[in-house]
N, C-alpha and C. Protein backbone atom coordinates (compact mmCIF):
# COMPACT_ATOMS: atom_id res chain seq x y z
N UNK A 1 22.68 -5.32 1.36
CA UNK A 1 22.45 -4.68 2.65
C UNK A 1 21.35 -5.46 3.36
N UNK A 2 21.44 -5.87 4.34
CA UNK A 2 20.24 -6.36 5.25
C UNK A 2 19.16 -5.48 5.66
N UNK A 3 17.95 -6.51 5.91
CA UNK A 3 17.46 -5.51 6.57
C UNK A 3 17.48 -4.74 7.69
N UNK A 4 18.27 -5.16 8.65
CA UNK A 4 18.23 -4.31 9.76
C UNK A 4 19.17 -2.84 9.26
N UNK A 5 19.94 -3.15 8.63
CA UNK A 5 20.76 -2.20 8.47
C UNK A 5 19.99 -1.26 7.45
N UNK A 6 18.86 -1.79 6.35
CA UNK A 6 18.02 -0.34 5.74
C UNK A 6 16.97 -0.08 6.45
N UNK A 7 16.38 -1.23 7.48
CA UNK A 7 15.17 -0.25 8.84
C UNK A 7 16.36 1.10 8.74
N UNK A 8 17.65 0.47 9.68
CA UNK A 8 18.30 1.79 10.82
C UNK A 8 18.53 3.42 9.49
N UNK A 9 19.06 2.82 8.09
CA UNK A 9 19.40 3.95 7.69
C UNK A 9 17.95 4.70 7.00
N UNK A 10 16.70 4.04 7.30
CA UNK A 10 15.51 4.81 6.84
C UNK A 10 15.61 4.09 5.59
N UNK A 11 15.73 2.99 5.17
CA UNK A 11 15.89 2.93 3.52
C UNK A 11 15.04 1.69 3.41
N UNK A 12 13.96 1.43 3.73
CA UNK A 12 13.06 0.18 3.74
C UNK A 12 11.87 0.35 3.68
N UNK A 13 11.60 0.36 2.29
CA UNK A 13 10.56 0.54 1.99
C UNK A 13 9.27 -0.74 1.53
N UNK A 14 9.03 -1.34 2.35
CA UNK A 14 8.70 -2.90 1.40
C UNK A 14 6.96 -2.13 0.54
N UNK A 15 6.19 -1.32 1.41
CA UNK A 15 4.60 -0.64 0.59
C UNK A 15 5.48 -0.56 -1.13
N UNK A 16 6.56 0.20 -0.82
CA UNK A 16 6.60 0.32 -2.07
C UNK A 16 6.98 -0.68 -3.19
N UNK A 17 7.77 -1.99 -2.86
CA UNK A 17 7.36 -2.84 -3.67
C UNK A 17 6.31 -4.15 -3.57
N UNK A 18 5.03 -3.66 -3.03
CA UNK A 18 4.19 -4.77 -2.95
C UNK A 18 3.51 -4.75 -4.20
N UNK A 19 3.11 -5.86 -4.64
CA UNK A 19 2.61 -6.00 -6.18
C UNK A 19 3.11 -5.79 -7.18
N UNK A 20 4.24 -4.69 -7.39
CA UNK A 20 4.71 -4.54 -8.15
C UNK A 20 5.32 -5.38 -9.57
N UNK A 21 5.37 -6.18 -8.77
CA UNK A 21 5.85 -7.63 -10.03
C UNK A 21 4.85 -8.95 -9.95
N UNK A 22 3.72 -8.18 -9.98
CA UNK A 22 2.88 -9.23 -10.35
C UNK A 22 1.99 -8.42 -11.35
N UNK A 23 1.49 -9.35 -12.57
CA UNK A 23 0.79 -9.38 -13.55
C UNK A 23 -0.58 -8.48 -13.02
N UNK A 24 -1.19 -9.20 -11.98
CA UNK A 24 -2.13 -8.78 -12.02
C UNK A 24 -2.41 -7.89 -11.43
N UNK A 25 -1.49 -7.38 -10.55
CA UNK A 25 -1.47 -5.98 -10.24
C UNK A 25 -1.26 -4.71 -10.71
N UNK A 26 -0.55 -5.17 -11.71
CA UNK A 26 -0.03 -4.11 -12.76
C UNK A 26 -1.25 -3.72 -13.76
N UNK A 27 -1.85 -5.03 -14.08
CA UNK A 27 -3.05 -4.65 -14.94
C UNK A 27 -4.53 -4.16 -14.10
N UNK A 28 -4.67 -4.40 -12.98
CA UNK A 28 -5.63 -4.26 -12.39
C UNK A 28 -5.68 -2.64 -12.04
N UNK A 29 -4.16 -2.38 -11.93
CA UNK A 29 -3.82 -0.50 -11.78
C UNK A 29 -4.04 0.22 -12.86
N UNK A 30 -3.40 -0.51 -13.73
CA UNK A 30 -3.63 0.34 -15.36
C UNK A 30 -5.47 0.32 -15.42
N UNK A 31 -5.97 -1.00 -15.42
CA UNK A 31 -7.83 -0.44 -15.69
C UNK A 31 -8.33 0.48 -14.45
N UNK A 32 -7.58 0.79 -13.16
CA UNK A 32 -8.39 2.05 -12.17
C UNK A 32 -7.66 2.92 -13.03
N UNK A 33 -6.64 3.25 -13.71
CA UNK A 33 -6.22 4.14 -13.57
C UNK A 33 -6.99 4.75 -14.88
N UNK A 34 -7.34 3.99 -15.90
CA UNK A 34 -7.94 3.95 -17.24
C UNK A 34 -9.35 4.84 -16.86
N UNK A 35 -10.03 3.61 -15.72
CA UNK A 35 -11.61 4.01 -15.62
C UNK A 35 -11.85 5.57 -14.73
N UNK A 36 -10.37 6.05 -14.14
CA UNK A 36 -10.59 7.02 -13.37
C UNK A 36 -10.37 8.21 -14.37
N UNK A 37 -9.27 8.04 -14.86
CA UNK A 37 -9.45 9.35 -15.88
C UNK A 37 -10.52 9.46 -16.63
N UNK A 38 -11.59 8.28 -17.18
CA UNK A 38 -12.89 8.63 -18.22
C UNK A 38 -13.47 8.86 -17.13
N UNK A 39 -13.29 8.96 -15.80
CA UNK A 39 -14.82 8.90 -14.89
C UNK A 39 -14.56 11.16 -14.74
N UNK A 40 -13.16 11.33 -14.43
CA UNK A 40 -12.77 12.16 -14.11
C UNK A 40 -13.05 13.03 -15.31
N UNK A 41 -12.68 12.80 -16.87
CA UNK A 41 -13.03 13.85 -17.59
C UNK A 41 -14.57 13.42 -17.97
N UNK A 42 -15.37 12.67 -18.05
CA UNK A 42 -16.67 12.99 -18.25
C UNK A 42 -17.35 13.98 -17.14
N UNK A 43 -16.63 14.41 -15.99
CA UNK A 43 -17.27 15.52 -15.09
C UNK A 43 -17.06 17.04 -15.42
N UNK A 44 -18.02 17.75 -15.04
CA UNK A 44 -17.70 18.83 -15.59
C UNK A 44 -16.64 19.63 -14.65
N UNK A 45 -15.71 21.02 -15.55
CA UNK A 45 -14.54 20.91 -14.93
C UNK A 45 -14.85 21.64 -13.04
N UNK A 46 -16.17 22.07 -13.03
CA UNK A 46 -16.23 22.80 -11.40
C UNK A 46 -16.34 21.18 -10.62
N UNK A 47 -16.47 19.78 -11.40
CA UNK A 47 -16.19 19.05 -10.17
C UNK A 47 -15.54 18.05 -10.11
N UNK A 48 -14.42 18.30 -10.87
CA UNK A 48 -13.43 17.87 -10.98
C UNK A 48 -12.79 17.89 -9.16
N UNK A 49 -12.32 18.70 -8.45
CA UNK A 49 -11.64 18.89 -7.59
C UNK A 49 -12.54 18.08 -6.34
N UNK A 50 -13.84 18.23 -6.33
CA UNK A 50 -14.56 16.83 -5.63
C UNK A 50 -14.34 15.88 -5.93
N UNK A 51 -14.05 15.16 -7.05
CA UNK A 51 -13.50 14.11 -7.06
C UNK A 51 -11.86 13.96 -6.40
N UNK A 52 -10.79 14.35 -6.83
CA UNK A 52 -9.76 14.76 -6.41
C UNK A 52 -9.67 14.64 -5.01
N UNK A 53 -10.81 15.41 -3.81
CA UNK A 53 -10.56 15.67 -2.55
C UNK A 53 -10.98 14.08 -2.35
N UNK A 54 -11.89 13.64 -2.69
CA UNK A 54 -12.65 12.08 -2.89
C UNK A 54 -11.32 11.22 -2.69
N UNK A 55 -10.80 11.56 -4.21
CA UNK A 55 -9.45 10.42 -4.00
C UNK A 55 -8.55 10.48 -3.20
N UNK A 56 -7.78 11.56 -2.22
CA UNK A 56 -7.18 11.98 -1.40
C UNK A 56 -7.44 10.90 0.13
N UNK A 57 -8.78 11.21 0.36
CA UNK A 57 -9.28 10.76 1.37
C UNK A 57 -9.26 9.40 1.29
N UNK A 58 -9.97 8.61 0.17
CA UNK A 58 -9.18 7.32 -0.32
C UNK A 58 -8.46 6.83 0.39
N UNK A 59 -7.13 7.52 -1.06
CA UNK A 59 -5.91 7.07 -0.48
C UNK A 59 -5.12 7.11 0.78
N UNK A 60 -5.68 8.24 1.78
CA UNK A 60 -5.74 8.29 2.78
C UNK A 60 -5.82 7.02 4.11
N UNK A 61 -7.11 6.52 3.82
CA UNK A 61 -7.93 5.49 4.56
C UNK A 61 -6.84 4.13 3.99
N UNK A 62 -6.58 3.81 2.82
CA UNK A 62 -5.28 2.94 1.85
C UNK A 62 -4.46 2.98 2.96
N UNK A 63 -3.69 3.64 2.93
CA UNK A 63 -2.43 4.05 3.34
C UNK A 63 -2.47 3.63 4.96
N UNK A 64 -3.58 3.94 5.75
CA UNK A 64 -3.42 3.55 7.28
C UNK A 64 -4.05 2.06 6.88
N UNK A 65 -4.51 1.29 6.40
CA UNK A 65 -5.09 0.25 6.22
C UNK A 65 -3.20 -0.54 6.49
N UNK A 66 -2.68 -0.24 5.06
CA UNK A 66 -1.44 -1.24 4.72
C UNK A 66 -0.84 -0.99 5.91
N UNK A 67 -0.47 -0.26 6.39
CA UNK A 67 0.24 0.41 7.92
C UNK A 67 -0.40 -0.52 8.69
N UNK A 68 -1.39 -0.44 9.21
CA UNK A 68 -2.15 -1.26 10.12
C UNK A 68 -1.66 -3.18 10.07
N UNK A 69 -1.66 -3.09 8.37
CA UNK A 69 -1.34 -4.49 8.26
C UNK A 69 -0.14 -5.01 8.56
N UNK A 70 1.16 -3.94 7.50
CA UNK A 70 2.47 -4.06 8.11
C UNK A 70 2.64 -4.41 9.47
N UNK A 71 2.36 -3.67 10.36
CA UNK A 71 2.58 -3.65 11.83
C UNK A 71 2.03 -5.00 12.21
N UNK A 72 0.72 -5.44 11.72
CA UNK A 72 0.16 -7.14 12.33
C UNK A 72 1.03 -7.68 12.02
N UNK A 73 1.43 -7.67 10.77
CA UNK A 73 2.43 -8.30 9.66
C UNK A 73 3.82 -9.07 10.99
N UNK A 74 3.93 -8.13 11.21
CA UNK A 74 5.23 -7.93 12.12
C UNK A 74 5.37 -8.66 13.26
N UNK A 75 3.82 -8.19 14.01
CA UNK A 75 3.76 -8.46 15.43
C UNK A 75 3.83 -10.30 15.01
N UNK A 76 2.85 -10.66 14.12
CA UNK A 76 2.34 -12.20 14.07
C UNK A 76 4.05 -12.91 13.36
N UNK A 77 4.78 -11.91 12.88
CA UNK A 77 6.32 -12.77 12.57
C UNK A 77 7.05 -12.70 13.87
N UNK A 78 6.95 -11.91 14.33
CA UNK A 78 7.82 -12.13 15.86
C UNK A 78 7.45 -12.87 16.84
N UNK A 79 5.96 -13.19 16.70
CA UNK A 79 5.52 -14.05 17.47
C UNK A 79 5.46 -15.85 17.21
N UNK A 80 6.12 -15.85 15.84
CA UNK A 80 6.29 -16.93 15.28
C UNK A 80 7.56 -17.39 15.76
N UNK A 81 8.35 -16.40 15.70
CA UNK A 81 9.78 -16.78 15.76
C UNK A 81 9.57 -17.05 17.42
N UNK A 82 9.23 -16.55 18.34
CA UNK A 82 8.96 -16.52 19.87
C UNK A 82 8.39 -17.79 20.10
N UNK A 83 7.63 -18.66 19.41
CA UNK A 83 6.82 -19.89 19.22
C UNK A 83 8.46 -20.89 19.19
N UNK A 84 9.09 -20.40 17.96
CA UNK A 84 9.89 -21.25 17.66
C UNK A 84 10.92 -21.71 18.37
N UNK A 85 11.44 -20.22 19.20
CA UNK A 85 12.43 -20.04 19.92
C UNK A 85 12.16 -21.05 21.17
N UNK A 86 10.79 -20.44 21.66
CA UNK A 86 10.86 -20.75 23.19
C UNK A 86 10.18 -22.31 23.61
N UNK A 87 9.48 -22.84 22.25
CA UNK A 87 8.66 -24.44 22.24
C UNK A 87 9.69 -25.27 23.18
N UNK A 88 9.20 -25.84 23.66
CA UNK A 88 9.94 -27.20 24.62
C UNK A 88 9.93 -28.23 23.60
């Protein structure tokens, strides 16, 4: 399937495979994910859920970051191809 055709049917997801098949992403997730659970159970359990709202917000700020980038991502490929197209 191309991509235009999984933009149109909603089925294009590229966030979700970034890093994914690289080494060092995979391991670099497994040690947050390692150091967050010892950080998370050495707290006691009333603050537990401050941390939690903590990570939310995070991932929050994450999430419009890659968005932000995608979209440059985009603008600076179309403007490549517009370079290419229109050069004398």
């Amino acid at each position: 399937m191309g991509i235009i055709r999984q933009i149109y049917n909603n089925d294009y997801y590229p966030a979700d495979e970034t890093g994914i098949n690289d080494r060092g992403y995979r391991e670099a997730t497994a040690r947050m994910n390692q150091e967050y659970e010892r950080f998370r159970d050495a707290l006691a359990e009333a603050q537990r859920p401050e941390l939690e709202k903590l990570m939310e917000l995070h991932l929050d700020a994450l999430v419009f970051g890659c968005e932000a980038a995608f979209i440059q991502g985009a603008r600076d490929g179309a403007r490549m191809l517009l370079d290419l197209l229109l050069e004398d």
